[in-house]
Protein backbone atom coordinates (compact mmCIF):
# COMPACT_ATOMS: atom_id res chain seq x y z
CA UNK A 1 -12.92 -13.47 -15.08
CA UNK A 2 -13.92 -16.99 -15.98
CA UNK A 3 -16.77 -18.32 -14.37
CA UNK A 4 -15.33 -21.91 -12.55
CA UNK A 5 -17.95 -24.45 -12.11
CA UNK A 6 -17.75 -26.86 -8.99
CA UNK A 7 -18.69 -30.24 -8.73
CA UNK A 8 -18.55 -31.10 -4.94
CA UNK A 9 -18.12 -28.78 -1.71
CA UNK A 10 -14.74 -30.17 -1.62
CA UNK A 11 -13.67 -28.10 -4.74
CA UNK A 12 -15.72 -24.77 -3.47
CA UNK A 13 -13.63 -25.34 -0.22
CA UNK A 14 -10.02 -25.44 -1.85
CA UNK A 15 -11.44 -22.35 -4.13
CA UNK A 16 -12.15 -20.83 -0.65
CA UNK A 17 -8.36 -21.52 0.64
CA UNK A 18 -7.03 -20.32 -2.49
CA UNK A 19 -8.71 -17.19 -2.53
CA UNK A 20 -8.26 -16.52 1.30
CA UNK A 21 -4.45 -17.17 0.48
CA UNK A 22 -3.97 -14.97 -2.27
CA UNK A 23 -6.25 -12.03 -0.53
CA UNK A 24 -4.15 -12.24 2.48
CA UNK A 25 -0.81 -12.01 0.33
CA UNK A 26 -2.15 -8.90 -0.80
CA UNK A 27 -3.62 -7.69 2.02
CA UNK A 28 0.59 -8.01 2.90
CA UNK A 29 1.58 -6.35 0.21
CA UNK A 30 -0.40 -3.46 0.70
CA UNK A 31 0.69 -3.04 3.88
CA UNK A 32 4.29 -3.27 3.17
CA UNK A 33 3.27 -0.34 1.05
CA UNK A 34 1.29 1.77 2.95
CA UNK A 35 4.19 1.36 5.62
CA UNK A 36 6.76 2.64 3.22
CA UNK A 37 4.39 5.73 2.10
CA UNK A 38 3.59 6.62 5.71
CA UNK A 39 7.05 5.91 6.82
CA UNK A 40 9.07 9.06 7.39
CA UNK A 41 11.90 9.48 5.45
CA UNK A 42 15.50 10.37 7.73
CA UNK A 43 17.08 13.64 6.01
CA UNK A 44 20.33 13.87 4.54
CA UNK A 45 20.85 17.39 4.88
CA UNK A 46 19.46 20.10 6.12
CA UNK A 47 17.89 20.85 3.04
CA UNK A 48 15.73 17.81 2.67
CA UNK A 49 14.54 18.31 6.34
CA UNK A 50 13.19 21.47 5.44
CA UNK A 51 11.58 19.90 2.58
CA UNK A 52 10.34 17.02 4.56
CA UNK A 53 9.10 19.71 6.95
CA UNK A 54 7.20 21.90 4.41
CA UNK A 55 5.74 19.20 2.60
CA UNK A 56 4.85 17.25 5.87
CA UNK A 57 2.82 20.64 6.65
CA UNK A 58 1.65 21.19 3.23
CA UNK A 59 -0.09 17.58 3.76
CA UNK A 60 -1.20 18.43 7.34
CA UNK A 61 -3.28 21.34 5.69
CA UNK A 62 -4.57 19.62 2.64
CA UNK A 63 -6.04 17.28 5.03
CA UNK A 64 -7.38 19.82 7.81
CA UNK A 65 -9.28 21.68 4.51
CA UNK A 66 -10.82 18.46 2.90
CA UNK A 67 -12.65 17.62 6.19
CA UNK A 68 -13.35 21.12 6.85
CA UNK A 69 -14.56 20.94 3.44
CA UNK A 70 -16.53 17.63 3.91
CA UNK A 71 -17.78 18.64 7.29
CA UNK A 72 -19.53 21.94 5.61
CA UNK A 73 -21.17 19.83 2.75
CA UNK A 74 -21.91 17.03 4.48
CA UNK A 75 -22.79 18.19 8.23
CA UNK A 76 -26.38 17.57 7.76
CA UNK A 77 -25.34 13.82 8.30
CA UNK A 78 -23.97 14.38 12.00
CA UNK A 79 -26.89 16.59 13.03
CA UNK A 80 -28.83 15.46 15.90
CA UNK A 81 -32.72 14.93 14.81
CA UNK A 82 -34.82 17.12 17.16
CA UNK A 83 -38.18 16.17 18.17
């Protein structure tokens, strides 16, 4: 990234509006996207809801074992300190 050198407070402020500009058009985008991933997807058949189904559940585990996971390595974080 090229460093941009600015003259008066009246360039750092349009550098400021750009910048809040283009992070809140991505800040949109990814949330258009996130939206579509988390979105559930209607089922054609009866098929595809059962693989909807098994891979909703397949996710719903993966996530229940990660924070078990995390809670076992990390639990000394969410201990209270005794005095």
């Amino acid at each position: 990234m090229p460093v941009s050198h600015y003259n008066t407070l009246e360039d750092i402020e349009l550098r400021k509006d750009e910048l809040r500009a283009e992070l809140q058009g991505k800040s949109e985008q990814m949330g258009e996207l996130w939206r579509d991933l988390t979105l559930p997807k209607p089922a054609n058949s009866k098929g595809e809801l059962i693989a909807n189904l098994i891979s909703n559940s397949v996710t719903a585990i993966d996530a229940f074992l990660l924070v078990r996971k995390l809670m076992k390595t990390y639990s000394w974080l969410f201990q209270r300190k005794r005095r």
